[in-house]
C-alpha atoms as a PDB file:
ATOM      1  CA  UNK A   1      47.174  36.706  59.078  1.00  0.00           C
ATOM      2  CA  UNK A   2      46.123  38.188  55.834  1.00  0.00           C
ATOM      3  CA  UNK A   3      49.774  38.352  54.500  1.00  0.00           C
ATOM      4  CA  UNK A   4      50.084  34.938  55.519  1.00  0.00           C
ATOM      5  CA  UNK A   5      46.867  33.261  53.826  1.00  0.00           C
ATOM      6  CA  UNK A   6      47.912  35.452  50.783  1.00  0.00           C
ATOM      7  CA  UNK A   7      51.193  34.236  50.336  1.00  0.00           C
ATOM      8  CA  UNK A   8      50.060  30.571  50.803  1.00  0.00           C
ATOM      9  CA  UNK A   9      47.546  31.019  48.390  1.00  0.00           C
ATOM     10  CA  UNK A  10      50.084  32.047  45.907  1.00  0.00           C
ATOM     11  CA  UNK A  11      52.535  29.608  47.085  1.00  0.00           C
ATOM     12  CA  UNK A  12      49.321  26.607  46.099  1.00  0.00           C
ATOM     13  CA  UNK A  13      48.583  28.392  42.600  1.00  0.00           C
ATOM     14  CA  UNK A  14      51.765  28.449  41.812  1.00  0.00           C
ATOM     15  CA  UNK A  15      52.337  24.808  42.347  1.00  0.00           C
ATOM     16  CA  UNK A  16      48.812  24.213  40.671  1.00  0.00           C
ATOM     17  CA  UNK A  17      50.053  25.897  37.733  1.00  0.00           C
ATOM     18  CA  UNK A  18      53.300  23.835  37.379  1.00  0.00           C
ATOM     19  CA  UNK A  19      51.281  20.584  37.836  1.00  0.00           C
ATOM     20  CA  UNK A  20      49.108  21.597  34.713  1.00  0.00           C
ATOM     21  CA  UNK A  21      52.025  22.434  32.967  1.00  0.00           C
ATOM     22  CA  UNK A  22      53.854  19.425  33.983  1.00  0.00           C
ATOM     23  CA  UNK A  23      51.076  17.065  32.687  1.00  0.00           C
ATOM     24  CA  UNK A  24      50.449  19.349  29.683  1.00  0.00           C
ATOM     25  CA  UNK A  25      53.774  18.769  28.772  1.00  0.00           C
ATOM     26  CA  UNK A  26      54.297  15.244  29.885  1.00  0.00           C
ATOM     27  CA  UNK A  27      50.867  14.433  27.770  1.00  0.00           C
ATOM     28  CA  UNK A  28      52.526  15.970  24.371  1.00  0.00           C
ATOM     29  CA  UNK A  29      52.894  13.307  22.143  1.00  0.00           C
ATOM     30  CA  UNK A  30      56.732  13.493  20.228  1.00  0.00           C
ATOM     31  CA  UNK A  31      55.635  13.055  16.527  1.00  0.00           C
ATOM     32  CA  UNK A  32      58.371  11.283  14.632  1.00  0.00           C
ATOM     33  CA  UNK A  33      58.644  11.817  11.147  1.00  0.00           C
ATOM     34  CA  UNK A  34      60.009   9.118   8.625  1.00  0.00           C
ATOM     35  CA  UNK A  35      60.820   9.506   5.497  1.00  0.00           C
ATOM     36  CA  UNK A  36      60.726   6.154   3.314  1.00  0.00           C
ATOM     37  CA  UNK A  37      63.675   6.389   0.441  1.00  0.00           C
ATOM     38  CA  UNK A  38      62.316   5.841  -3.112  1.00  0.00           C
ATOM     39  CA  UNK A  39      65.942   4.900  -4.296  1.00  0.00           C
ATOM     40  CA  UNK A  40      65.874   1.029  -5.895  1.00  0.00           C
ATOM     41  CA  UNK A  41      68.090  -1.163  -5.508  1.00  0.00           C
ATOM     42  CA  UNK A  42      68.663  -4.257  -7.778  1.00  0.00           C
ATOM     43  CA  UNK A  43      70.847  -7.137  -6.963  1.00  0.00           C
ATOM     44  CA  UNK A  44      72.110 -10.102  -9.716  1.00  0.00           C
ATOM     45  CA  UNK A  45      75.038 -12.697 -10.219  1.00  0.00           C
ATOM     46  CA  UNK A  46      76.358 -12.881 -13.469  1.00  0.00           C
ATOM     47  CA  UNK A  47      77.505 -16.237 -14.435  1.00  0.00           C
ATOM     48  CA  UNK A  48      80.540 -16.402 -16.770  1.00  0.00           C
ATOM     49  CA  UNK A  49      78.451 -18.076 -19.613  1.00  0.00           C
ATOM     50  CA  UNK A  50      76.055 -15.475 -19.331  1.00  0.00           C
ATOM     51  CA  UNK A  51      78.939 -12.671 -20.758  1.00  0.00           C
ATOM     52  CA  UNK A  52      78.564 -13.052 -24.745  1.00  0.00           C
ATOM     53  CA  UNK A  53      81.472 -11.480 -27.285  1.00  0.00           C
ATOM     54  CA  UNK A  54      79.905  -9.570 -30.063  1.00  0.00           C
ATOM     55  CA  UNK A  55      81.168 -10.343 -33.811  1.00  0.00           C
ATOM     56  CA  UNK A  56      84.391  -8.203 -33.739  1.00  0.00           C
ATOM     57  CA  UNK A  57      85.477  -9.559 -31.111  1.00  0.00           C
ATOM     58  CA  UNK A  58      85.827  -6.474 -29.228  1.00  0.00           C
ATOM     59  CA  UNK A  59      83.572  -6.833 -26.215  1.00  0.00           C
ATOM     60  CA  UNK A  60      81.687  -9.036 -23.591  1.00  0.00           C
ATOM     61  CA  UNK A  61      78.390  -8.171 -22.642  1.00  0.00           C
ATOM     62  CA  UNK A  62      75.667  -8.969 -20.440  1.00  0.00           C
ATOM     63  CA  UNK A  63      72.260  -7.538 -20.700  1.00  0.00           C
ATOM     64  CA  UNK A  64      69.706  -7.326 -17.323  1.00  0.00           C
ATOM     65  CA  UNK A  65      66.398  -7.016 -17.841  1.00  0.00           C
ATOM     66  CA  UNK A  66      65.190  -4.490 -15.292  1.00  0.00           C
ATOM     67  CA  UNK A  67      61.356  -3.459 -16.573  1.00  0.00           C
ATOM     68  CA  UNK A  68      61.887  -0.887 -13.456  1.00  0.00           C
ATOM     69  CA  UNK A  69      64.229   1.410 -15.632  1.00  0.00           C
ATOM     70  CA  UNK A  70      61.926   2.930 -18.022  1.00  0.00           C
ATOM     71  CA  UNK A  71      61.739   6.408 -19.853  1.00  0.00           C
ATOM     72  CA  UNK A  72      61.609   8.324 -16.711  1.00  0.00           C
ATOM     73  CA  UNK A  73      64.699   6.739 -15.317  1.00  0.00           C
ATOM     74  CA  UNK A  74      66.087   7.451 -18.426  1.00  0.00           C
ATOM     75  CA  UNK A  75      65.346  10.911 -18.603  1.00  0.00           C
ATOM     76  CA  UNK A  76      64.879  12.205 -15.103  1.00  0.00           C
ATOM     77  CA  UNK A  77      66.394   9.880 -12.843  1.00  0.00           C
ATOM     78  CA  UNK A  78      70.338   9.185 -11.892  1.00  0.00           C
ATOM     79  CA  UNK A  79      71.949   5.126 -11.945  1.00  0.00           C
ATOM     80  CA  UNK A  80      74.714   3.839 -10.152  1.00  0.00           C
ATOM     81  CA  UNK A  81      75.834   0.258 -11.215  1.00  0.00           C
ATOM     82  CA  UNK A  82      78.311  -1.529  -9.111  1.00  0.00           C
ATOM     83  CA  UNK A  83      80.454  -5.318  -9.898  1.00  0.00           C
ATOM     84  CA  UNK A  84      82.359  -7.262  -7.050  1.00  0.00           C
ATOM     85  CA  UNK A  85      86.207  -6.147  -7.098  1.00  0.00           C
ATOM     86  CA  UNK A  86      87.445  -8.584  -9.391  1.00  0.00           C
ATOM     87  CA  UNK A  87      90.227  -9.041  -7.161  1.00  0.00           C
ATOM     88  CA  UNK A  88      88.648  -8.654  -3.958  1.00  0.00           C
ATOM     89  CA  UNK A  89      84.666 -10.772  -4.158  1.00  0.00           C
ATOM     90  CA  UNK A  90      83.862  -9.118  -0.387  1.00  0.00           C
ATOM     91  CA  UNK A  91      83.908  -5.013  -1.939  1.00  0.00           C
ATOM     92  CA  UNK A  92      82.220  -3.375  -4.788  1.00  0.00           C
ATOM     93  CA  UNK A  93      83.567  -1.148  -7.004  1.00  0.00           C
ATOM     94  CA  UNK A  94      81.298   1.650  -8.777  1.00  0.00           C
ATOM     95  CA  UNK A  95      81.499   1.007 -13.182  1.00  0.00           C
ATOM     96  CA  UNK A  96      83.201   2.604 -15.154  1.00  0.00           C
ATOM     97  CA  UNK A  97      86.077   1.190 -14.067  1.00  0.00           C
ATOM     98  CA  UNK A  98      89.053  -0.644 -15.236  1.00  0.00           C
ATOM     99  CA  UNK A  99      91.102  -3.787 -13.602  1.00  0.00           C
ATOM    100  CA  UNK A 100      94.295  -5.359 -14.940  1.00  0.00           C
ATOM    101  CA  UNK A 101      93.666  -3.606 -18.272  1.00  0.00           C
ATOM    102  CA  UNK A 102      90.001  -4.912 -18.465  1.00  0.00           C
ATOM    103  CA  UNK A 103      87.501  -2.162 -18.932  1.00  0.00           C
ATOM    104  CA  UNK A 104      84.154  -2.107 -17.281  1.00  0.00           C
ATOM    105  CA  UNK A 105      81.141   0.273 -18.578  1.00  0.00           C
ATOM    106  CA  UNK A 106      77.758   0.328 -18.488  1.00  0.00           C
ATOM    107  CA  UNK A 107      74.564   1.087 -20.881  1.00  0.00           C
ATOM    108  CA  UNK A 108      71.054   2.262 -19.992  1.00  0.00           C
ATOM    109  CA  UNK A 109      68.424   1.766 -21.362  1.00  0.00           C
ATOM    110  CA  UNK A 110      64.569   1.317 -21.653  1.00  0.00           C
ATOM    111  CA  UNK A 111      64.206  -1.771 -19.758  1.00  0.00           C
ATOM    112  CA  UNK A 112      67.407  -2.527 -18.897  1.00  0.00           C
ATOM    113  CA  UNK A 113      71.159  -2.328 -18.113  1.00  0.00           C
ATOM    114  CA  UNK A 114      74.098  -3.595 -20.268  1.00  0.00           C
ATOM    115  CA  UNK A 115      77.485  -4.313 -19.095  1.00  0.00           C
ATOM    116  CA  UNK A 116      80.259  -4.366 -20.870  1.00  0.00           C
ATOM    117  CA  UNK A 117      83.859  -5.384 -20.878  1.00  0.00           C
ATOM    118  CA  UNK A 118      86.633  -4.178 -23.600  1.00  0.00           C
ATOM    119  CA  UNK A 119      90.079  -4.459 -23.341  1.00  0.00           C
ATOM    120  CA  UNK A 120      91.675  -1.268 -22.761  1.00  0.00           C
ATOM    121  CA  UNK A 121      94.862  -2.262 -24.388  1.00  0.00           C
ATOM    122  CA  UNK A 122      95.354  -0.991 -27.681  1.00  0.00           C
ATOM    123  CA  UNK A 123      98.123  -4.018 -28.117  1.00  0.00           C
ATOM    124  CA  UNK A 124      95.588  -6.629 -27.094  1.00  0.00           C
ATOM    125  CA  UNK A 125      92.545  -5.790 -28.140  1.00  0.00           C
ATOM    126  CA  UNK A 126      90.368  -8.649 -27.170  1.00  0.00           C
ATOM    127  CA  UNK A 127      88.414  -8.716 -23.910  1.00  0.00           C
ATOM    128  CA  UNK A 128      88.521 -11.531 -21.073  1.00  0.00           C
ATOM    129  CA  UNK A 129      85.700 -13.041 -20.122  1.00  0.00           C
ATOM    130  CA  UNK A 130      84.994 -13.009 -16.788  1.00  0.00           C
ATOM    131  CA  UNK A 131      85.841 -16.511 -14.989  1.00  0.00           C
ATOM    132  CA  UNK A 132      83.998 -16.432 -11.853  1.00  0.00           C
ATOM    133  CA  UNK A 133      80.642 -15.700 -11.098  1.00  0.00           C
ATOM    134  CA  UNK A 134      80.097 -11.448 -10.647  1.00  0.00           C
ATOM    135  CA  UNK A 135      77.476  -9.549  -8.740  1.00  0.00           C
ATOM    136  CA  UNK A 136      75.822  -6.812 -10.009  1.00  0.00           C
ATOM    137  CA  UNK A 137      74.383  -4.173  -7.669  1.00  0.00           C
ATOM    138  CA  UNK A 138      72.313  -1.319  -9.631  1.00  0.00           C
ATOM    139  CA  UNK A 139      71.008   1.563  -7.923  1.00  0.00           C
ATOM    140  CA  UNK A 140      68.307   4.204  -9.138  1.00  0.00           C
ATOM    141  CA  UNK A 141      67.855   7.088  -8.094  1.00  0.00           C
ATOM    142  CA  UNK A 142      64.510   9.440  -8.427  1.00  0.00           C
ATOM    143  CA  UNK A 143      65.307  13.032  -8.982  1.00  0.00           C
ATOM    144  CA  UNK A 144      62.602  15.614  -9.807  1.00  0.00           C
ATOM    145  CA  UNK A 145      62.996  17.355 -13.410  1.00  0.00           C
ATOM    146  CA  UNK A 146      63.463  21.770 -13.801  1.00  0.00           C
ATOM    147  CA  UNK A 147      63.091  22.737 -16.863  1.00  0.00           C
END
C-alpha cells in the first residue's frame, strides 16, 4: 500500500506542477513591439501654370516649399522625389528621369525642393511645359551621421 500511495502522490504533484506551469505560461503576457517609421512623406499637384521657364529659355521649374527639409535633411538625411508617369497618371516614376526626350531632375535645398524640366535634345533645346496637372510625391528619409 505504500508503493501505491507513493506513486499516486507523485502521479498528483506531477499534475500540480503542470497546472502551475500551464497558468504560468498561459498568464505571460506576449509583448509586441512597434516600431513607428520617422520617414516623411509629402504629397502635391503641380498645376501647369505653376511650371515657370527661366530667361534662357532652357528650363521649367517649380519650387515646393517644404520648411520640413532643413540643414539636417540636407546634410544627414537621404530624398526620394517621385512625378506621375507622364504617360501613365495611375504609376509614379522615381526623378531623375527622362520621357519622350523631356528631362526630369530635382534640387534640394534648405526649405525646399525644385523640379526641373530641360530638354534633353541637343537639336531642340527648349523644354515643354507640362500640360496636365502632375503629382509630386517626396520622401525623406532620416539616417544617422558617422563621421
Amino acid at each position: 500500500m505504500h508503493t501505491n500511495y507513493k506513486h499516486k502522490h507523485m502521479k498528483q504533484s506531477f499534475l500540480l506542477l503542470l497546472c502551475i506551469a500551464t497558468l504560468g505560461l498561459a498568464s505571460c503576457k506576449k509583448d509586441n513591439i512597434y516600431y513607428e517609421t520617422s520617414n516623411r512623406t509629402f504629397n502635391y499637384t503641380v498645376q501647369p501654370t505653376e511650371w515657370v521657364l527661366d530667361t534662357e529659355g532652357f528650363t521649367y521649374t517649380v519650387q515646393l516649399d517644404i520648411p520640413e527639409i532643413d540643414q539636417i535633411t540636407l546634410d544627414d538625411e537621404g530624398v526620394l522625389v517621385y512625378i506621375n508617369h507622364p504617360a501613365k497618371a495611375t504609376s509614379y516614376i522615381q526623378l531623375p528621369y527622362t520621357f519622350d526626350v523631356q528631362a526630369y531632375s530635382y534640387e534640394k535645398f534648405n526649405g525646399g525642393i525644385a523640379i526641373d524640366v530641360q530638354s534633353s535634345d541637343a537639336q531642340a533645346t527648349a523644354p515643354v511645359r507640362p500640360t496636365v496637372p502632375v503629382k509630386v510625391k517626396i520622401v525623406v528619409i532620416p539616417s544617422t551621421y558617422v563621421p
